[in-house]
Protein backbone atom coordinates (compact mmCIF):
# COMPACT_ATOMS: atom_id res chain seq x y z
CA UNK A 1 0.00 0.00 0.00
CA UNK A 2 1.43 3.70 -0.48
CA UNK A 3 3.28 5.15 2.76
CA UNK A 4 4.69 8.25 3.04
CA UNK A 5 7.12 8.87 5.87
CA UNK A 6 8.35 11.84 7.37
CA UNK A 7 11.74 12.59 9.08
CA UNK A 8 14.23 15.24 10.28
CA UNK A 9 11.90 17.45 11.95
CA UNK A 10 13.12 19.24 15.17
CA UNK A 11 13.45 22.06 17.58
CA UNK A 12 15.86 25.16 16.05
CA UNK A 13 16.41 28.73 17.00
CA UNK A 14 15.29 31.52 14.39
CA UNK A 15 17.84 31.75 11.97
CA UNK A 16 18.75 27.85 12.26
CA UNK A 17 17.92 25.09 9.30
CA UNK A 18 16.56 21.82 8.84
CA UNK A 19 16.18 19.35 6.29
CA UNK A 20 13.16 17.47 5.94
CA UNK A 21 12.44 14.09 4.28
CA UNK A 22 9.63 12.22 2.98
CA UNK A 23 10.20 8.37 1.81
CA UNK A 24 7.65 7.28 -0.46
CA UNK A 25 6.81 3.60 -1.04
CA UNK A 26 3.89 1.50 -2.73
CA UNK A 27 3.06 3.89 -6.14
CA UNK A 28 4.55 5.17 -9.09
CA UNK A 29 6.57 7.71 -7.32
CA UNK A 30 8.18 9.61 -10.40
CA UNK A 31 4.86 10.35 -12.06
CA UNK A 32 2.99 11.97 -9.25
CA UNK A 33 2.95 15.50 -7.69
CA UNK A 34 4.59 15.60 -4.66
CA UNK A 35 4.47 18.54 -1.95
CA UNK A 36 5.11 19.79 1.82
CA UNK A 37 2.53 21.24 3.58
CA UNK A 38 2.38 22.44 7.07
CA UNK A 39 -0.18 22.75 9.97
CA UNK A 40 0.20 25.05 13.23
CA UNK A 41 -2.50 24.58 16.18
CA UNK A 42 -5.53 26.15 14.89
CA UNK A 43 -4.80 27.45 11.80
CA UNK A 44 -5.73 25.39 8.37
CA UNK A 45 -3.34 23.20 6.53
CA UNK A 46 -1.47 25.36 3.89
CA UNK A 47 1.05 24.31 0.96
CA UNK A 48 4.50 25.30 1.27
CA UNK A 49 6.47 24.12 -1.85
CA UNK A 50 5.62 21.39 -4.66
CA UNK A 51 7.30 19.61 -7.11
CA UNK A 52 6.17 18.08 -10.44
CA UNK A 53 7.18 15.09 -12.05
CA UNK A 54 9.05 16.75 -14.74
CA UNK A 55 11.15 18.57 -11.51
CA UNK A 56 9.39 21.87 -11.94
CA UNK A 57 8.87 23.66 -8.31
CA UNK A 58 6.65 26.36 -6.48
CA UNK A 59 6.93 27.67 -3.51
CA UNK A 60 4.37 29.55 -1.28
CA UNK A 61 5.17 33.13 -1.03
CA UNK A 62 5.97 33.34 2.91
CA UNK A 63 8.81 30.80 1.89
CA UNK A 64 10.44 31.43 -1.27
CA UNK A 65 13.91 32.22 -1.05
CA UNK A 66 14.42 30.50 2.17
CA UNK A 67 13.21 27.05 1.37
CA UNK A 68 13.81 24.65 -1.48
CA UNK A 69 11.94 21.42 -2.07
CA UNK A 70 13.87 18.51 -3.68
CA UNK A 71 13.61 14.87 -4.78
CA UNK A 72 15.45 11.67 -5.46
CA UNK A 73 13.54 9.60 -7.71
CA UNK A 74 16.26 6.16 -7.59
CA UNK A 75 15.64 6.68 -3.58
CA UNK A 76 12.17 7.51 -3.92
CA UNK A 77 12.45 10.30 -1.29
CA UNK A 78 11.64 13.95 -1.40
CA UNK A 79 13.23 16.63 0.86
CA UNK A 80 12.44 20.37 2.00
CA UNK A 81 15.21 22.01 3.16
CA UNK A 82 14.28 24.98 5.46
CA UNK A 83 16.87 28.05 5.88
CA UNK A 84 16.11 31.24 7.60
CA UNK A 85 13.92 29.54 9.52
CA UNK A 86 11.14 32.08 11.33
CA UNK A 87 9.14 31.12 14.80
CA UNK A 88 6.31 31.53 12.46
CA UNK A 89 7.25 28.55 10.44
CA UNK A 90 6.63 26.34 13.32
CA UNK A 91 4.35 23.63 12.44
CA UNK A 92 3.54 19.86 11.75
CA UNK A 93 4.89 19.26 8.34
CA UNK A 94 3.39 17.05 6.07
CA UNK A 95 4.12 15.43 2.94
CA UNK A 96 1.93 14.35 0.40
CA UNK A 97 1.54 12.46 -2.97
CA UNK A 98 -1.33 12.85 -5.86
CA UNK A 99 -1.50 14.49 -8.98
CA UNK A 100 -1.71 17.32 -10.32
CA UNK A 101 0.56 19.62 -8.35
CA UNK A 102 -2.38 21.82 -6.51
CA UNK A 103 -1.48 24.43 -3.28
CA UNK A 104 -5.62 22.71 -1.70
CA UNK A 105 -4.53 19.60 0.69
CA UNK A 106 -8.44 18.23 -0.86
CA UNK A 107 -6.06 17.50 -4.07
CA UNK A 108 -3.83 14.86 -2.39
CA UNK A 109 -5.09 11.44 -1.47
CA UNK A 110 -1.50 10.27 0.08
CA UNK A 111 -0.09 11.70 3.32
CA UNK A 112 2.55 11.50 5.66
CA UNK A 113 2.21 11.00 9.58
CA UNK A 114 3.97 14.76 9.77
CA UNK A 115 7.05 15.77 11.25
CA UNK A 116 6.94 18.62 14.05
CA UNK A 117 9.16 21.49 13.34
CA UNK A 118 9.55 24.04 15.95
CA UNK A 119 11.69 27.33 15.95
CA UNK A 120 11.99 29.60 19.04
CA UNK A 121 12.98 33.49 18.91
């Protein structure tokens, strides 16, 4: 069956980094659309940065510049690496498989557990 699982989230101070992973198992994982979103206590899930199957990437504005989404397709994993990081980015981050790339979570049928990130100021 498809599985998606997180890693490499943390605790940082503003300013710090992190690198984020997603390993994908049980579907064509080069074909589909695959993307990071995040989720902080009572606010909705929102799309941070996608990226196609052809490699193409977008970002969501409050991130661009200071994160950049990745992918192996031989080791079927996709990253996020975070720079810059802000106290607002703290979150549960999610990853998430479907097709086609789409910022609305209803898009994606395959999700991650999540990975907590949290930065302090």
């Amino acid at each position: 069956q498809v599985q998606l699982v997180e890693s490499g989230g943390g605790s940082v101070q503003s300013g710090g980094s992190l690198r984020l992973s997603c390993v994908a198992s049980g579907f064509t994982y080069s074909t589909y659309c695959l993307g990071w979103f995040r989720q902080a206590p009572g606010k909705e899930r929102e799309g941070v940065a996608f990226i196609d199957s052809d490699g193409t990437t977008s970002y969501a504005d409050s991130v661009k510049g200071r994160f950049t989404v990745s992918k192996d397709n031989a080791k079927h994993t996709l990253y996020l690496q975070m720079n810059s990081l802000k106290p607002e980015d703290t979150a549960m981050y999610y990853c998430a498989a479907d097709g086609p790339c789409s910022g609305r979570p209803s898009r994606y049928n395959y999700w991650g557990q999540g990975t907590q990130v949290t930065v302090s100021s």
